[in-house]
N, C-alpha and C. Protein backbone atom coordinates (compact mmCIF):
# COMPACT_ATOMS: atom_id res chain seq x y z
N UNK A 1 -2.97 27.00 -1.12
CA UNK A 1 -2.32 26.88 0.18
C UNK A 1 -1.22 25.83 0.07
N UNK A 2 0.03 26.25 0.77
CA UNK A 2 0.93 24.84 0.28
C UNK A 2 0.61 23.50 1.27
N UNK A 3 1.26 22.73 0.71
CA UNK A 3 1.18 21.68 1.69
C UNK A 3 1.71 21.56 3.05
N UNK A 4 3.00 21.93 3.09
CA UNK A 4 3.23 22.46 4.80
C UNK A 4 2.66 23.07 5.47
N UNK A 5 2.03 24.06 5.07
CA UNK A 5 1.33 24.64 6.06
C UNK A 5 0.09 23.68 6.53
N UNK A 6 -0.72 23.22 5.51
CA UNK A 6 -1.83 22.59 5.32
C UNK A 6 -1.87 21.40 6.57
N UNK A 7 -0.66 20.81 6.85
CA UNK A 7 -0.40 19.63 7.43
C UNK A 7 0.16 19.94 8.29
N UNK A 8 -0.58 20.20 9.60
CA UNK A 8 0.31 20.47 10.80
C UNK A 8 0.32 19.20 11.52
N UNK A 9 0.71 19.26 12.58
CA UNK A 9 1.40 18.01 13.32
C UNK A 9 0.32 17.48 13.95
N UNK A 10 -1.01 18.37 14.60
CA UNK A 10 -2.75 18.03 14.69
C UNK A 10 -3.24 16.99 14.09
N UNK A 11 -3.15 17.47 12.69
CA UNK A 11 -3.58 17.11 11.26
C UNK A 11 -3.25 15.96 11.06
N UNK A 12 -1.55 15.51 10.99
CA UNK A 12 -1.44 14.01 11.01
C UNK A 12 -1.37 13.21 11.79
N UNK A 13 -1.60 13.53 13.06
CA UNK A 13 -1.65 12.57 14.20
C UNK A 13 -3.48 12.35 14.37
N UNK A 14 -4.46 13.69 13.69
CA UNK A 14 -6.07 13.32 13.61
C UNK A 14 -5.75 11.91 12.71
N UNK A 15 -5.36 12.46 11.45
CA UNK A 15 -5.24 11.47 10.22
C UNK A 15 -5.23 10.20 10.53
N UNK A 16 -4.07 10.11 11.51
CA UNK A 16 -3.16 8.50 11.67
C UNK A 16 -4.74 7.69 12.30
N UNK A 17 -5.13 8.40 13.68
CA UNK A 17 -5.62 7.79 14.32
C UNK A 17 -7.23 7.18 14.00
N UNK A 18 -7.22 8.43 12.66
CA UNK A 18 -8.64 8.04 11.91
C UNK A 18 -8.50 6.74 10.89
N UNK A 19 -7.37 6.60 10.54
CA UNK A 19 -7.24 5.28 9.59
C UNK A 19 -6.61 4.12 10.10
N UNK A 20 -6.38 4.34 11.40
CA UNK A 20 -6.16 3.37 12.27
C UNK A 20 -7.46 2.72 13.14
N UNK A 21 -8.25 3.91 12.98
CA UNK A 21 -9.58 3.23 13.60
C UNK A 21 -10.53 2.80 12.61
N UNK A 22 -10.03 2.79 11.38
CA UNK A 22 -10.60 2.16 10.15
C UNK A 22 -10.61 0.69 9.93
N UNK A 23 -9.04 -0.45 10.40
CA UNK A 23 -8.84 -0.92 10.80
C UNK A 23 -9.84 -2.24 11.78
N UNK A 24 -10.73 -1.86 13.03
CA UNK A 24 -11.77 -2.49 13.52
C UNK A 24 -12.92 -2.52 12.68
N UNK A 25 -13.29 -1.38 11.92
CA UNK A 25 -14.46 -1.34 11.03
C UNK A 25 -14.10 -2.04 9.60
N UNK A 26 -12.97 -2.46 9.43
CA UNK A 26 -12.61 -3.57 8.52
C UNK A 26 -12.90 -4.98 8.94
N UNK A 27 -12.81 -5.39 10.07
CA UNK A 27 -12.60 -6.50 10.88
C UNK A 27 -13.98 -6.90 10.93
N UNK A 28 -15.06 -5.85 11.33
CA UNK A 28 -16.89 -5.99 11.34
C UNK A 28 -17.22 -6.32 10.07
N UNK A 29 -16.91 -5.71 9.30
CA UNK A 29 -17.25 -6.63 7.59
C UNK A 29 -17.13 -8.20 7.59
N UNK A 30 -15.91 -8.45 7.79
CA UNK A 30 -16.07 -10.30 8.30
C UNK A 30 -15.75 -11.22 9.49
N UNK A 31 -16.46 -10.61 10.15
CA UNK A 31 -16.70 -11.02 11.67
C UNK A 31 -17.99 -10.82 12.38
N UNK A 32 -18.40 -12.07 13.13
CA UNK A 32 -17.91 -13.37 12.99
C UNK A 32 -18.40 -13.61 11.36
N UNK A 33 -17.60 -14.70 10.93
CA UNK A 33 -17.62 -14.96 9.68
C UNK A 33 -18.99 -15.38 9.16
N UNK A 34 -19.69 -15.80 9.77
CA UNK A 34 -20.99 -16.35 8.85
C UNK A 34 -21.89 -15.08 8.81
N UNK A 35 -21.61 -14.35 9.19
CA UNK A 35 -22.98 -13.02 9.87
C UNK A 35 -22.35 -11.87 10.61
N UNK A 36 -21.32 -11.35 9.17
CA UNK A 36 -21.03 -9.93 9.71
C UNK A 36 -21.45 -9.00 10.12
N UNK A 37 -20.83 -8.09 11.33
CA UNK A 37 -21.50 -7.37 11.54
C UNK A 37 -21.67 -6.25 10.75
N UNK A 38 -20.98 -6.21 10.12
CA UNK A 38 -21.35 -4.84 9.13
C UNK A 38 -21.08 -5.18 7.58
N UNK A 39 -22.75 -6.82 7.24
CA UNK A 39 -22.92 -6.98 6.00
C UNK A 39 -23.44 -6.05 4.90
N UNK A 40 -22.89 -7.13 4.10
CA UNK A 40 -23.70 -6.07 2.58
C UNK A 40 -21.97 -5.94 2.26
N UNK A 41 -21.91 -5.73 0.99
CA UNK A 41 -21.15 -4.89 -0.09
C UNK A 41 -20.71 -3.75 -0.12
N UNK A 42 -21.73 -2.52 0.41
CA UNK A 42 -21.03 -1.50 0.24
C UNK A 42 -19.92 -1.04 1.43
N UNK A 43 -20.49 -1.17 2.90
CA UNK A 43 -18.93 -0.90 3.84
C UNK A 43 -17.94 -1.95 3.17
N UNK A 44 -17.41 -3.01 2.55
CA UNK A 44 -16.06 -3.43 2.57
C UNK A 44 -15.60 -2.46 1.36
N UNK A 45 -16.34 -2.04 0.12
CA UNK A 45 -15.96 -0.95 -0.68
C UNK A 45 -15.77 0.43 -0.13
N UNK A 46 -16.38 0.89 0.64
CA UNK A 46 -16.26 2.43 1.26
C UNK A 46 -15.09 2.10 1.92
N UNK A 47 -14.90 1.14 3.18
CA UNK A 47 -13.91 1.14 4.09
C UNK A 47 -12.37 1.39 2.90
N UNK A 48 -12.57 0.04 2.04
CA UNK A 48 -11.27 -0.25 1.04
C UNK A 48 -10.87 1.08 -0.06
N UNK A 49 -12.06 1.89 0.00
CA UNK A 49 -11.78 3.42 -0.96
C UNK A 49 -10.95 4.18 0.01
N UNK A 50 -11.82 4.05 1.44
CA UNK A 50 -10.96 5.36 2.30
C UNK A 50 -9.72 5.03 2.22
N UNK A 51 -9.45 3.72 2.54
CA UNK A 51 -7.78 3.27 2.58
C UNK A 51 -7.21 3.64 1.86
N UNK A 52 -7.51 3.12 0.92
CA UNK A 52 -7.06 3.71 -0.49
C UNK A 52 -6.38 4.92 -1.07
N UNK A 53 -7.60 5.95 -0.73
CA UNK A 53 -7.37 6.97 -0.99
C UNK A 53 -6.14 8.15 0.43
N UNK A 54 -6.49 7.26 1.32
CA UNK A 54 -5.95 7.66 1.71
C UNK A 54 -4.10 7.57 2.01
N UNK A 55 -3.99 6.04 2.13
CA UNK A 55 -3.12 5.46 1.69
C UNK A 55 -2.53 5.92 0.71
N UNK A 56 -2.89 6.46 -0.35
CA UNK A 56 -2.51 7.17 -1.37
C UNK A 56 -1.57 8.45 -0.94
N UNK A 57 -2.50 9.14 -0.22
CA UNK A 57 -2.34 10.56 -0.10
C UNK A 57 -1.07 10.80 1.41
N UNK A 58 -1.22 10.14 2.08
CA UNK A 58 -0.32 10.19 3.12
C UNK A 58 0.68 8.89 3.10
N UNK A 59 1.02 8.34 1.90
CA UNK A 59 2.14 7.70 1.33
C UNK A 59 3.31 8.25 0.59
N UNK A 60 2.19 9.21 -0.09
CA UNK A 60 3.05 9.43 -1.46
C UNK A 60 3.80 11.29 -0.70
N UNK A 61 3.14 11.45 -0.12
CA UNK A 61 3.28 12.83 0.98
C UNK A 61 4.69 12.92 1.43
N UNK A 62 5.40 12.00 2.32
CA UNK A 62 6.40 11.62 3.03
C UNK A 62 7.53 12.12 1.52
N UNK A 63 7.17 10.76 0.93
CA UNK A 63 8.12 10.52 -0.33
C UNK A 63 8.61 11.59 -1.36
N UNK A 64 7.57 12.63 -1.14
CA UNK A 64 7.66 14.20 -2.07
C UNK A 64 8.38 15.07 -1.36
N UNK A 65 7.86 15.49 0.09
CA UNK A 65 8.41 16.45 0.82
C UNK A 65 9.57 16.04 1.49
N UNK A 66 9.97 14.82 1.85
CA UNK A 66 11.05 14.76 2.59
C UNK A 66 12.58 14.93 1.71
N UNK A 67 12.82 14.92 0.91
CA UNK A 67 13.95 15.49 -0.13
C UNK A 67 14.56 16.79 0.46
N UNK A 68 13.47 17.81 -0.38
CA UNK A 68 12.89 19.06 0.16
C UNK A 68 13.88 19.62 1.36
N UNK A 69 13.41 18.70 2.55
CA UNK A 69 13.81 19.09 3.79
C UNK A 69 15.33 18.71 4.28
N UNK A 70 16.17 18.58 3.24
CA UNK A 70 17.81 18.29 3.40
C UNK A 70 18.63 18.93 2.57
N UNK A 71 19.65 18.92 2.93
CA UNK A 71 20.43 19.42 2.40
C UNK A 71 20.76 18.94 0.62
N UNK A 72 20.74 19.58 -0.26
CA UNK A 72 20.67 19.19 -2.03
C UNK A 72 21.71 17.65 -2.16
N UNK A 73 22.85 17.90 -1.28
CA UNK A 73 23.89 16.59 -1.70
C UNK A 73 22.99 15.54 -1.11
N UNK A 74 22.18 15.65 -0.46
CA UNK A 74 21.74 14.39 0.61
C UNK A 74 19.75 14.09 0.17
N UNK A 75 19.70 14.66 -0.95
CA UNK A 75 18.56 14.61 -1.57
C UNK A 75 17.99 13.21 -2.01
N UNK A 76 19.04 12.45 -2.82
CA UNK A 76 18.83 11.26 -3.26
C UNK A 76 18.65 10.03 -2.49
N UNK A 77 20.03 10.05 -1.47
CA UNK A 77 19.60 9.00 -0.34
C UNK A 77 18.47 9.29 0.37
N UNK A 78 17.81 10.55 0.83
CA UNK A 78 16.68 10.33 1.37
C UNK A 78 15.46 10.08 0.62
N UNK A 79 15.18 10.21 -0.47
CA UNK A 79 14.63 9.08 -1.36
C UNK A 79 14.66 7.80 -1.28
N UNK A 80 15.60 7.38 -1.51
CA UNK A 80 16.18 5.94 -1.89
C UNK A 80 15.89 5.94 -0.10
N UNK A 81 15.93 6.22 0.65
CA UNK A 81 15.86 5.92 1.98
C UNK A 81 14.10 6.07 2.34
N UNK A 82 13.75 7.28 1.72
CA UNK A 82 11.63 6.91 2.32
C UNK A 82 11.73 5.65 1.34
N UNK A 83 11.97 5.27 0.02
CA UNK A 83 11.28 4.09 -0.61
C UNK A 83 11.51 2.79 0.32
N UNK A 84 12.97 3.00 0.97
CA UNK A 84 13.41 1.24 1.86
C UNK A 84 12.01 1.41 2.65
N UNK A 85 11.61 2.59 3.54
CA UNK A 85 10.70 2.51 5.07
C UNK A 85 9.38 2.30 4.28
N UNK A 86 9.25 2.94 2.69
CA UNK A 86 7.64 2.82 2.04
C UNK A 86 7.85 1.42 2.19
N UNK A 87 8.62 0.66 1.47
CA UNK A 87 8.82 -0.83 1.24
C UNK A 87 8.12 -1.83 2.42
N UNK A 88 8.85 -1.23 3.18
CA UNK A 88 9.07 -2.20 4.93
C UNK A 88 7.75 -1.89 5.66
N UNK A 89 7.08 -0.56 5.51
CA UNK A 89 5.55 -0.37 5.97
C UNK A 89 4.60 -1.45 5.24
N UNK A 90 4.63 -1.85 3.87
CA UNK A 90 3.92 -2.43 3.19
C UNK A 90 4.05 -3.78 3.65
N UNK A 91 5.71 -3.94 3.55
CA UNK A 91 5.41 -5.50 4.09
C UNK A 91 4.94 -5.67 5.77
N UNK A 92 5.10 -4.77 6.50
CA UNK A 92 4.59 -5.06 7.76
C UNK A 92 3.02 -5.19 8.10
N UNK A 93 2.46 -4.48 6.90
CA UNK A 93 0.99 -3.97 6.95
C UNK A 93 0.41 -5.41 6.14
N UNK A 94 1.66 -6.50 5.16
CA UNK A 94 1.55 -7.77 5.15
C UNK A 94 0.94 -8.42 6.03
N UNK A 95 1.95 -8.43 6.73
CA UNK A 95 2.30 -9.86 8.42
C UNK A 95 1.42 -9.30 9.15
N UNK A 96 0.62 -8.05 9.41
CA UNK A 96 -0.17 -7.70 9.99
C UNK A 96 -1.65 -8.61 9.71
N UNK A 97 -1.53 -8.01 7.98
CA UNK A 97 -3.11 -8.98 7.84
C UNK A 97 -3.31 -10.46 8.03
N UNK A 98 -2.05 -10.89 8.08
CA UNK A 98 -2.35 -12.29 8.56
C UNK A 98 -2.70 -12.42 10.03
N UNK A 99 -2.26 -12.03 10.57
CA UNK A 99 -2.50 -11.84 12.07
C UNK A 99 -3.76 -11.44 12.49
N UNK A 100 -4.13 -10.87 11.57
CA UNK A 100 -5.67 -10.17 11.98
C UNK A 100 -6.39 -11.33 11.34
N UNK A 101 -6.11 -12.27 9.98
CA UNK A 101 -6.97 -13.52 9.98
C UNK A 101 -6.95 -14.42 10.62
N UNK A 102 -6.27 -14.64 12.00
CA UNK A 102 -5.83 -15.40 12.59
C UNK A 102 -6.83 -15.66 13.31
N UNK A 103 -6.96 -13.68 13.79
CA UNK A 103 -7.60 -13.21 14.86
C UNK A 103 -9.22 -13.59 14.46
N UNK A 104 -9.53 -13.79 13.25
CA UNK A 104 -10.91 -14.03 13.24
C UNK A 104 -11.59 -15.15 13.12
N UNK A 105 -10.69 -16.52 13.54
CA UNK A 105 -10.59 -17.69 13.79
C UNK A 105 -10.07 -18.49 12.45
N UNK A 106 -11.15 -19.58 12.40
CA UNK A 106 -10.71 -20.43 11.06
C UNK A 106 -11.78 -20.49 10.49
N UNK A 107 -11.43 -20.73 8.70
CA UNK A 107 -12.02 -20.45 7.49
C UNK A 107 -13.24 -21.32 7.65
N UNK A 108 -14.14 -20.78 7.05
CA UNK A 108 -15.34 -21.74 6.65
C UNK A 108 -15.01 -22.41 5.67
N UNK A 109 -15.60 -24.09 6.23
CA UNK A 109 -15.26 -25.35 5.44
C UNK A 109 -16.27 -25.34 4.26
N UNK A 110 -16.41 -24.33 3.09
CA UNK A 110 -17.90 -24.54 2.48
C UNK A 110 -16.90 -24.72 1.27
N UNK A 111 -17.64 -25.79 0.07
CA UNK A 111 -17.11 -26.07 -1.23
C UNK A 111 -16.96 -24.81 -2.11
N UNK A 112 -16.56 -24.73 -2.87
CA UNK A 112 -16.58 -23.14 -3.67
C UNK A 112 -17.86 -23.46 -4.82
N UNK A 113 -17.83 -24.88 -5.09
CA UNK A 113 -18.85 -25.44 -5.89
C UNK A 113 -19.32 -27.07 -5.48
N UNK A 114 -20.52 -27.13 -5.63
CA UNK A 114 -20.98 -28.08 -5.65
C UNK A 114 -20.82 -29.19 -7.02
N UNK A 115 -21.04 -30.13 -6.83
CA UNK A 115 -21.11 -31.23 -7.60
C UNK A 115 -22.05 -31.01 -9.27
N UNK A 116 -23.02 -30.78 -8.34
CA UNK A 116 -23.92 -30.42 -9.59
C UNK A 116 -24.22 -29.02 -10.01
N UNK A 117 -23.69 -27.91 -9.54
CA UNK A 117 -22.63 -27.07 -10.37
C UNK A 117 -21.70 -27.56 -11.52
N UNK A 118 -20.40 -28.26 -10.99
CA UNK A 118 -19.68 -28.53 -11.64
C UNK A 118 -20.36 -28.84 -13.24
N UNK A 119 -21.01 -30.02 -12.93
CA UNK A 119 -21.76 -30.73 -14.39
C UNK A 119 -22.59 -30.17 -14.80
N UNK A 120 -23.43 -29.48 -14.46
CA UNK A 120 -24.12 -27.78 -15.74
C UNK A 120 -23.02 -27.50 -15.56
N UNK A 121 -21.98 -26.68 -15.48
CA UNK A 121 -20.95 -25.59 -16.08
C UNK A 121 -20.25 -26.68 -17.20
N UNK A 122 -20.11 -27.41 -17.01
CA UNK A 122 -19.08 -28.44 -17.88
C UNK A 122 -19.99 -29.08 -18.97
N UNK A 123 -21.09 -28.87 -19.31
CA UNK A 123 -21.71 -29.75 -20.08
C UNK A 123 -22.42 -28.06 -20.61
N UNK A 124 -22.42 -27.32 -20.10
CA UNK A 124 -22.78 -25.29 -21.13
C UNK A 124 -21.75 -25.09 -21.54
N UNK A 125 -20.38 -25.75 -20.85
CA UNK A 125 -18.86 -24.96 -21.81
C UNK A 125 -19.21 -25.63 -22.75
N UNK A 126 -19.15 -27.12 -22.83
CA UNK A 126 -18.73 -28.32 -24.19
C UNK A 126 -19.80 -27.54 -25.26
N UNK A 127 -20.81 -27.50 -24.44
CA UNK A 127 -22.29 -26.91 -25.83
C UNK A 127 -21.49 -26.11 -26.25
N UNK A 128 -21.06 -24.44 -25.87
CA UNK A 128 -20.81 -23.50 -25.72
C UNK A 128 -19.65 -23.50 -26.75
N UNK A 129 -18.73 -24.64 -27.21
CA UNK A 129 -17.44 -24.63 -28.01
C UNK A 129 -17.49 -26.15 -29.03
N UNK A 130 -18.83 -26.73 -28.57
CA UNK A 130 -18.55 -27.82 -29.42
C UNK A 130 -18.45 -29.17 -29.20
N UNK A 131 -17.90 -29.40 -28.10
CA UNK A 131 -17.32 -31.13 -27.64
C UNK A 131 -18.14 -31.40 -26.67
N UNK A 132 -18.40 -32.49 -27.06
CA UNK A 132 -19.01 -33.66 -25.87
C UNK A 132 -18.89 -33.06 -24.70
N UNK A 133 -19.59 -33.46 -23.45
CA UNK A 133 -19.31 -33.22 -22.43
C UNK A 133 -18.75 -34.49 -21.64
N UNK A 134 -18.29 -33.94 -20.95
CA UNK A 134 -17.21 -35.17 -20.00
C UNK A 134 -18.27 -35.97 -18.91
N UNK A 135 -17.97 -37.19 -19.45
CA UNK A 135 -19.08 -38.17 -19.02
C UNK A 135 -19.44 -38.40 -17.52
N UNK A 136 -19.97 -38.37 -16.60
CA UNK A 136 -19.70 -38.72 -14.92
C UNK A 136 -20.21 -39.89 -15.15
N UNK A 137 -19.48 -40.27 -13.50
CA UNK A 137 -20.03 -41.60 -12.79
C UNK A 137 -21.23 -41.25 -12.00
């Protein structure tokens, strides 16, 4: 079946509004931050595949068929013209995610490591290659 037909105007306005409502169910993965609502590992991987894949598929879509649909002399600029709007979606979909971390307040103040972390990891590397370990106070 070709792709025009396949993709009626239904089809990508279902599409849009399904990966736009993907969007809030991104936001439940880390929100509120200590005790998401939708913990665990596997929704931030499922959510980040659909994107993905989809992102994929209704990215690269535009960029193939729209040539196609002009006249042969005017083929190239509309190329060179979906890549400027691919460009400018990406960076907007940027400034977006900041905005949405904004939206989910401020970062948890937690160390990435503790103290006595640090000194087992630093005293298994030195074993681990040879040298002394670095002395603390």
């Amino acid at each position: 079946m070709p792709v025009k037909k396949h993709l009626t105007k239904r089809r990508l306005v279902c599409s849009a509004i399904f990966r736009f409502s993907l969007i809030p169910l991104a936001l439940m993965c880390c929100m509120p931050r200590l005790q998401p609502i939708l913990s665990g590992e596997v929704w931030p991987i499922f959510l980040i595949m659909l994107l993905g894949f989809s992102n994929g598929y209704y990215g690269c879509l535009p960029l193939v068929l729209a040539p196609s649909t002009v006249a042969p002399r005017f083929r190239e600029l509309c190329g060179n013209t979906m890549m400027l709007a691919f460009a400018f979606a990406i960076a907007c979909g940027t400034f977006t995610s900041y905005g949405l971390d904004l939206l989910l307040g401020p970062h948890l103040q937690v160390a990435a490591c503790s103290e006595v972390d640090a000194m087992n990891s630093s005293s298994v590397i030195s074993r681990h290659i040879g040298v002394p370990p670095i002395p603390t106070a």
